[in-house]
C-alpha atoms as a PDB file:
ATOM      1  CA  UNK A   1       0.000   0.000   0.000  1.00  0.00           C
ATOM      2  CA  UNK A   2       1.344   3.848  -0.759  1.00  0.00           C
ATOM      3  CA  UNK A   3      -0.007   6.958  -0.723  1.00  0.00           C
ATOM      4  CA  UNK A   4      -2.158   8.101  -3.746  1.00  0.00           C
ATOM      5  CA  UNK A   5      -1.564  11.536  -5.472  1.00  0.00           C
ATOM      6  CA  UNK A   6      -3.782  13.624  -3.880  1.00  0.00           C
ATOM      7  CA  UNK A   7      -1.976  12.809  -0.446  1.00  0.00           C
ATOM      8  CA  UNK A   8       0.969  12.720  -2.054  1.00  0.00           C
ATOM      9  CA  UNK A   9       0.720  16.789  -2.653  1.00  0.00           C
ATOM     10  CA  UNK A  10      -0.452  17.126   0.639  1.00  0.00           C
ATOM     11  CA  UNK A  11       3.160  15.443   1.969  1.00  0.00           C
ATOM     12  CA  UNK A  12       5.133  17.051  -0.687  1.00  0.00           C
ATOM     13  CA  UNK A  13       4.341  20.078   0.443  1.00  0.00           C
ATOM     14  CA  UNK A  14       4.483  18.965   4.421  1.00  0.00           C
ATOM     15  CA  UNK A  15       7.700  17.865   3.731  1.00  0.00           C
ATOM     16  CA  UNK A  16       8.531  21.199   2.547  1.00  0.00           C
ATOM     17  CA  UNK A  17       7.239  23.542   5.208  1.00  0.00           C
ATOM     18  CA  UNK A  18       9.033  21.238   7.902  1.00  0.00           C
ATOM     19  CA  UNK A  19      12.268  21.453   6.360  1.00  0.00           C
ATOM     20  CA  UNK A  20      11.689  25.473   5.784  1.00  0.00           C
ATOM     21  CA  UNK A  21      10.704  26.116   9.589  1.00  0.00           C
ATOM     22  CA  UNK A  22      12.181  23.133  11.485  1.00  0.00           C
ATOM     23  CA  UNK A  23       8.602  22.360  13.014  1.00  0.00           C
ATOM     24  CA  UNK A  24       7.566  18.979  13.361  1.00  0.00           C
ATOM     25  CA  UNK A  25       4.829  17.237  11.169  1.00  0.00           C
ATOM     26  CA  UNK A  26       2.034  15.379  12.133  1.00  0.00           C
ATOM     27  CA  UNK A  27      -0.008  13.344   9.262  1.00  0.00           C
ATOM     28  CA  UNK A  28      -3.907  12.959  10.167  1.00  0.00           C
ATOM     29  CA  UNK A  29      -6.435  10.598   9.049  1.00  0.00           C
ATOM     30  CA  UNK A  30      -7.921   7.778   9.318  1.00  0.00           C
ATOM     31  CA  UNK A  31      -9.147   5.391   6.321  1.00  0.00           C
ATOM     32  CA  UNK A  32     -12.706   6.562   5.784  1.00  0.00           C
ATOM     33  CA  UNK A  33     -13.386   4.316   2.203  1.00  0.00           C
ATOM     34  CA  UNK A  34     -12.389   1.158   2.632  1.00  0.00           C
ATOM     35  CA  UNK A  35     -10.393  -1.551   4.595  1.00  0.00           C
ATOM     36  CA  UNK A  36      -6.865  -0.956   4.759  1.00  0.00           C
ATOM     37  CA  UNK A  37      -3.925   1.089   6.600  1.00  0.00           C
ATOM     38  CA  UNK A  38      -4.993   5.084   7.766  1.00  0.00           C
ATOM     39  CA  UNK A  39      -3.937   7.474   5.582  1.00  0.00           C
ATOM     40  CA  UNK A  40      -1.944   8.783   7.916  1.00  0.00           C
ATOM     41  CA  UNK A  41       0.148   5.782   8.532  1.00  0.00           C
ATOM     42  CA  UNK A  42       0.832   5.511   5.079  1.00  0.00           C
ATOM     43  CA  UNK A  43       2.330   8.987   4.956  1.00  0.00           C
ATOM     44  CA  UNK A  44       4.694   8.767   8.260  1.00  0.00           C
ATOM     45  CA  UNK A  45       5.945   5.900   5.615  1.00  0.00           C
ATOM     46  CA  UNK A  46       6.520   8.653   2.711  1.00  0.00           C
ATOM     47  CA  UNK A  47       7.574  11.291   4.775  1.00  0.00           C
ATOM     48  CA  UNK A  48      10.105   9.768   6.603  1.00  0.00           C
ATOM     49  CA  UNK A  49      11.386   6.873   3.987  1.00  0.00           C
ATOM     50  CA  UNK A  50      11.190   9.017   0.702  1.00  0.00           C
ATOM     51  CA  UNK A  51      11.194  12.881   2.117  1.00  0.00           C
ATOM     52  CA  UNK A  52      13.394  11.824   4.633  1.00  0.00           C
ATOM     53  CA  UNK A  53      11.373  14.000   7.481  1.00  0.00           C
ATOM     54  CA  UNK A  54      10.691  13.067  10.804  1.00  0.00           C
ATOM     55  CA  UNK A  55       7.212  12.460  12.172  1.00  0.00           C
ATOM     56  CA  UNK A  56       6.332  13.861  15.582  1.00  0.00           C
ATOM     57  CA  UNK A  57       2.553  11.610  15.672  1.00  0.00           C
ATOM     58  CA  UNK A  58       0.053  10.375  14.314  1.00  0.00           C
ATOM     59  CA  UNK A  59      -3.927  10.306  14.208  1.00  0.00           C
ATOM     60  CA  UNK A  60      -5.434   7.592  12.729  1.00  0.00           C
ATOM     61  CA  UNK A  61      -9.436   7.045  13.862  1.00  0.00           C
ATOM     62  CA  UNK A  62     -10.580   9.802  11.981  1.00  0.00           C
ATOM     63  CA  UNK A  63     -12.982   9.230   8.505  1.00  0.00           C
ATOM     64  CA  UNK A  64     -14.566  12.909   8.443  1.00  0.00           C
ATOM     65  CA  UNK A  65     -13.064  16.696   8.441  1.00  0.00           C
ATOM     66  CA  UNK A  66     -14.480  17.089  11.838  1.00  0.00           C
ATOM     67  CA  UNK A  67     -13.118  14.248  12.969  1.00  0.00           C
ATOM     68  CA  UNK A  68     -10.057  14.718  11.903  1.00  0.00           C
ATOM     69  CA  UNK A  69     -10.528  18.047  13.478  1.00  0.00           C
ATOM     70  CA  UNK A  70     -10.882  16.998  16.891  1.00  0.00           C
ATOM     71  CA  UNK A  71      -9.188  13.816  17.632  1.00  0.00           C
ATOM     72  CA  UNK A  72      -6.035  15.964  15.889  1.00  0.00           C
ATOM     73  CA  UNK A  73      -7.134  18.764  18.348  1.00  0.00           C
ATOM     74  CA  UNK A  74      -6.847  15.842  21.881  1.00  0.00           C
ATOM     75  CA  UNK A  75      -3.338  14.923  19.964  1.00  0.00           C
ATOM     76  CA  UNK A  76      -2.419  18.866  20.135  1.00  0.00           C
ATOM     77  CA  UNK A  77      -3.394  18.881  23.366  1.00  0.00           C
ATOM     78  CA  UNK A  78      -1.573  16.111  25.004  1.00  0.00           C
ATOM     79  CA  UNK A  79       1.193  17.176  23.164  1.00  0.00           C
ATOM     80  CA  UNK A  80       1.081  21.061  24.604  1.00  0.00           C
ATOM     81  CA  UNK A  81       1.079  22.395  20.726  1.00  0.00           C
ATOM     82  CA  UNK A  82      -0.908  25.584  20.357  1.00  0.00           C
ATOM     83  CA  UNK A  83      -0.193  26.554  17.022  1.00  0.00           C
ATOM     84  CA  UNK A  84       0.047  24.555  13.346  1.00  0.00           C
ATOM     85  CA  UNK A  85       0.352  24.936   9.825  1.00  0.00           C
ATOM     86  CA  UNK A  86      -2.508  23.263   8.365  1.00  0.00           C
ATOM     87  CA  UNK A  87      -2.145  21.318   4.787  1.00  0.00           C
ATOM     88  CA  UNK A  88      -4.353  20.589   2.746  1.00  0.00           C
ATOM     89  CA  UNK A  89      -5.349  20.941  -1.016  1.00  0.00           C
ATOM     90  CA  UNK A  90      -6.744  24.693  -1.807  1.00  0.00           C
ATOM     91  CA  UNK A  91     -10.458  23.623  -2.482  1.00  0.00           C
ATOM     92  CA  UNK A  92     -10.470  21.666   0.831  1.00  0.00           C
ATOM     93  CA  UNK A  93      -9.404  24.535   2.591  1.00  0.00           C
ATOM     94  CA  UNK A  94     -12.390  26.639   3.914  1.00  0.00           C
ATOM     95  CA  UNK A  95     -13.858  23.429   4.906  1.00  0.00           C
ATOM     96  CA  UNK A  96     -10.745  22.302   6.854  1.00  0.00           C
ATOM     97  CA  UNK A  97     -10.229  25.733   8.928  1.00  0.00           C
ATOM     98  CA  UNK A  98     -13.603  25.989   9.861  1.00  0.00           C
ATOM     99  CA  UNK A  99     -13.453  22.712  11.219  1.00  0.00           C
ATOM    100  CA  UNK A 100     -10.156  23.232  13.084  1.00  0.00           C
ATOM    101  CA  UNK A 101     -11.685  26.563  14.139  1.00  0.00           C
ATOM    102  CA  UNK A 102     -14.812  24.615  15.657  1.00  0.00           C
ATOM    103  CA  UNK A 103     -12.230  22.362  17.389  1.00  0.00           C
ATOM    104  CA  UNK A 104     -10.743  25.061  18.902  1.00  0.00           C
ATOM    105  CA  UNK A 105      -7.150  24.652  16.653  1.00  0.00           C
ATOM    106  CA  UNK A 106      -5.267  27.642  15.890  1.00  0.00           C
ATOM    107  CA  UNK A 107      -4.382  26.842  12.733  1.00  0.00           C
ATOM    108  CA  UNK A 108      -2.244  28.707   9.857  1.00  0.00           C
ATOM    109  CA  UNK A 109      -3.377  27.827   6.508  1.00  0.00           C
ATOM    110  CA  UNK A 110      -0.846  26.372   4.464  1.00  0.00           C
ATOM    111  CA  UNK A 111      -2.864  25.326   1.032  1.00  0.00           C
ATOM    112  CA  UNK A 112      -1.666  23.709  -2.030  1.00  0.00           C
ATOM    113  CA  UNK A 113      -2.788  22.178  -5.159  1.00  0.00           C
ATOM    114  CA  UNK A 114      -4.373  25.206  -6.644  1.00  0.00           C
ATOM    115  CA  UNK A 115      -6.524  24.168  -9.444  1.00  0.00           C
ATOM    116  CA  UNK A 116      -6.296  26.829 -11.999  1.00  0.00           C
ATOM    117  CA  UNK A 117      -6.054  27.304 -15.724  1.00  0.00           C
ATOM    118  CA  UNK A 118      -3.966  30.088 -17.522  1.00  0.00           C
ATOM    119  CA  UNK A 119      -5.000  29.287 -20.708  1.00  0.00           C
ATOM    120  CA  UNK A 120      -7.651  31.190 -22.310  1.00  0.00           C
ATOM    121  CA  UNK A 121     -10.499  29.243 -24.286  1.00  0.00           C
ATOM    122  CA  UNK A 122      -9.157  29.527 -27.271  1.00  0.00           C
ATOM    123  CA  UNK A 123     -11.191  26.289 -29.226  1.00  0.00           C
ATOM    124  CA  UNK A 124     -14.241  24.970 -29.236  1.00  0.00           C
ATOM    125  CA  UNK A 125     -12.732  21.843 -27.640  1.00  0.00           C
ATOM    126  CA  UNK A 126     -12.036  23.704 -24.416  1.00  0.00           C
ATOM    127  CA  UNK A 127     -15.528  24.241 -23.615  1.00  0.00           C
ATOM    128  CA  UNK A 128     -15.856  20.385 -24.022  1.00  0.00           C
ATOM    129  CA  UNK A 129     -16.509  18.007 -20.830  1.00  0.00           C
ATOM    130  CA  UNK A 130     -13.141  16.167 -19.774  1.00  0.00           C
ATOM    131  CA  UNK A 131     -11.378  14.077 -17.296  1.00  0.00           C
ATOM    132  CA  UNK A 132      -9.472  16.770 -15.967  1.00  0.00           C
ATOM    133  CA  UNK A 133     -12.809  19.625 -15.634  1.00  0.00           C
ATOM    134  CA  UNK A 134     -15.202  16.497 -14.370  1.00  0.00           C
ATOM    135  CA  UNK A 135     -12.594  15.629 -11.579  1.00  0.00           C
ATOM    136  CA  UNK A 136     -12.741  19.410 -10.648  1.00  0.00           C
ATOM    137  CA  UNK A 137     -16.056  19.560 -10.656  1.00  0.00           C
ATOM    138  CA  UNK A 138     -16.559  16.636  -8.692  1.00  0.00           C
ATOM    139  CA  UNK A 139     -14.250  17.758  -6.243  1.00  0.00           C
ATOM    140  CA  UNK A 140     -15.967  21.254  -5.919  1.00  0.00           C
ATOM    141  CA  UNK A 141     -19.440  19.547  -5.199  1.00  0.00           C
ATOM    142  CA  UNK A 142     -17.595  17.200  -2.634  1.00  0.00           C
ATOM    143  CA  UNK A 143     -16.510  20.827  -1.092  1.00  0.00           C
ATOM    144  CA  UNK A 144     -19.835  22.232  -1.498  1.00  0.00           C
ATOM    145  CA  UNK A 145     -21.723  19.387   0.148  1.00  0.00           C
ATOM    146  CA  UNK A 146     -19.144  18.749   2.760  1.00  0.00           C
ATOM    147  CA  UNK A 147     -19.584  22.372   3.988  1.00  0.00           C
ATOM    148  CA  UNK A 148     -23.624  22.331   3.527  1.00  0.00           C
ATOM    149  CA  UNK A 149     -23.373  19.079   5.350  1.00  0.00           C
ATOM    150  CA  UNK A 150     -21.730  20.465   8.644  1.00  0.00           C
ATOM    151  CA  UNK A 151     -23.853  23.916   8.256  1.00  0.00           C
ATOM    152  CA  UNK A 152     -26.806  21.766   8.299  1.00  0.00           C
ATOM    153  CA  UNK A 153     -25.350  19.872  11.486  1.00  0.00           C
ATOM    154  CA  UNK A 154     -24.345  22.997  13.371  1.00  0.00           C
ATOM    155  CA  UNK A 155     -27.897  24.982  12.851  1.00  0.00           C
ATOM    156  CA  UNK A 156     -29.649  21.541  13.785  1.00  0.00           C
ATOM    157  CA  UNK A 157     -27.330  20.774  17.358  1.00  0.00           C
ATOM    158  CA  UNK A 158     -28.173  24.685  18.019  1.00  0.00           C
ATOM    159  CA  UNK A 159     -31.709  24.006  17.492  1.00  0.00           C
ATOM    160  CA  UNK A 160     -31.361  20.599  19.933  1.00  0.00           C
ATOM    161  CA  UNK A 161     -29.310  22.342  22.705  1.00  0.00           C
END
């Protein structure tokens, strides 16, 4: 098992912060698809076999943003860290800091990934459906309902209390 390529620009960039800054890093996430090792065991692997960078912890339970949010949050804790650089692809962003804000994390964004395009439509062609606009758009719905999702959650436990 290895990392895939969206975690893999996640670390790359981890990798790069830690060796800027001297700060330690600690990989999050659980497995929240399927059977198998936690993401975040998977990148201690990469980051300290192929980036050669040292891994402070890990947190491994988590299969949501929230989740991730707060069992990373008990981990700061223990661990008397106030203060982190937060990675994570540019689209996923917004989501992630609120949820780090919610858990009470005082967190420095550190995005990557931008999606982007510099080219200007130039052909019909480029106003065409493809695999590279349909992943985009997928991931900007997954954004989109991820963030209605917890809105939706937030207003409703209000509503409860």
């Amino acid at each position: 098992d290895t990392v895939n390529g969206l975690l893999l620009e996640r670390l790359r960039y981890a990798a790069y912060l830690s060796r800027l800054t001297g700060l330690p890093v600690i990989p999050s996430g659980g497995n929240a698809h399927s059977e198998g090792p936690a993401e975040a065991a998977l990148a201690r692997r990469v980051l300290e076999e192929e980036f050669n960078v040292p891994v402070a912890a890990t947190e491994e339970s988590s299969r949501t943003t929230w989740e991730n949010a707060t069992m990373t949050a008990a981990l700061l804790r223990r661990a008397g860290i106030g203060r982190v650089f937060l990675v994570t692809h540019a689209m996923h962003m917004p989501r992630s800091m609120e949820m780090f804000r919610r858990a009470e994390i005082d967190a420095i964004a550190a995005p990557t990934a931008f999606i982007h395009n510099s080219d200007s439509p130039d052909l019909v062609s480029d106003w065409l459906p493809n695999p590279k606009t349909l992943w985009h758009s997928y991931y900007a719905l997954h954004e989109l309902v991820g963030s209605a999702w917890y809105a939706i959650r937030q207003h409703w436990s209000s509503l409860v209390d």
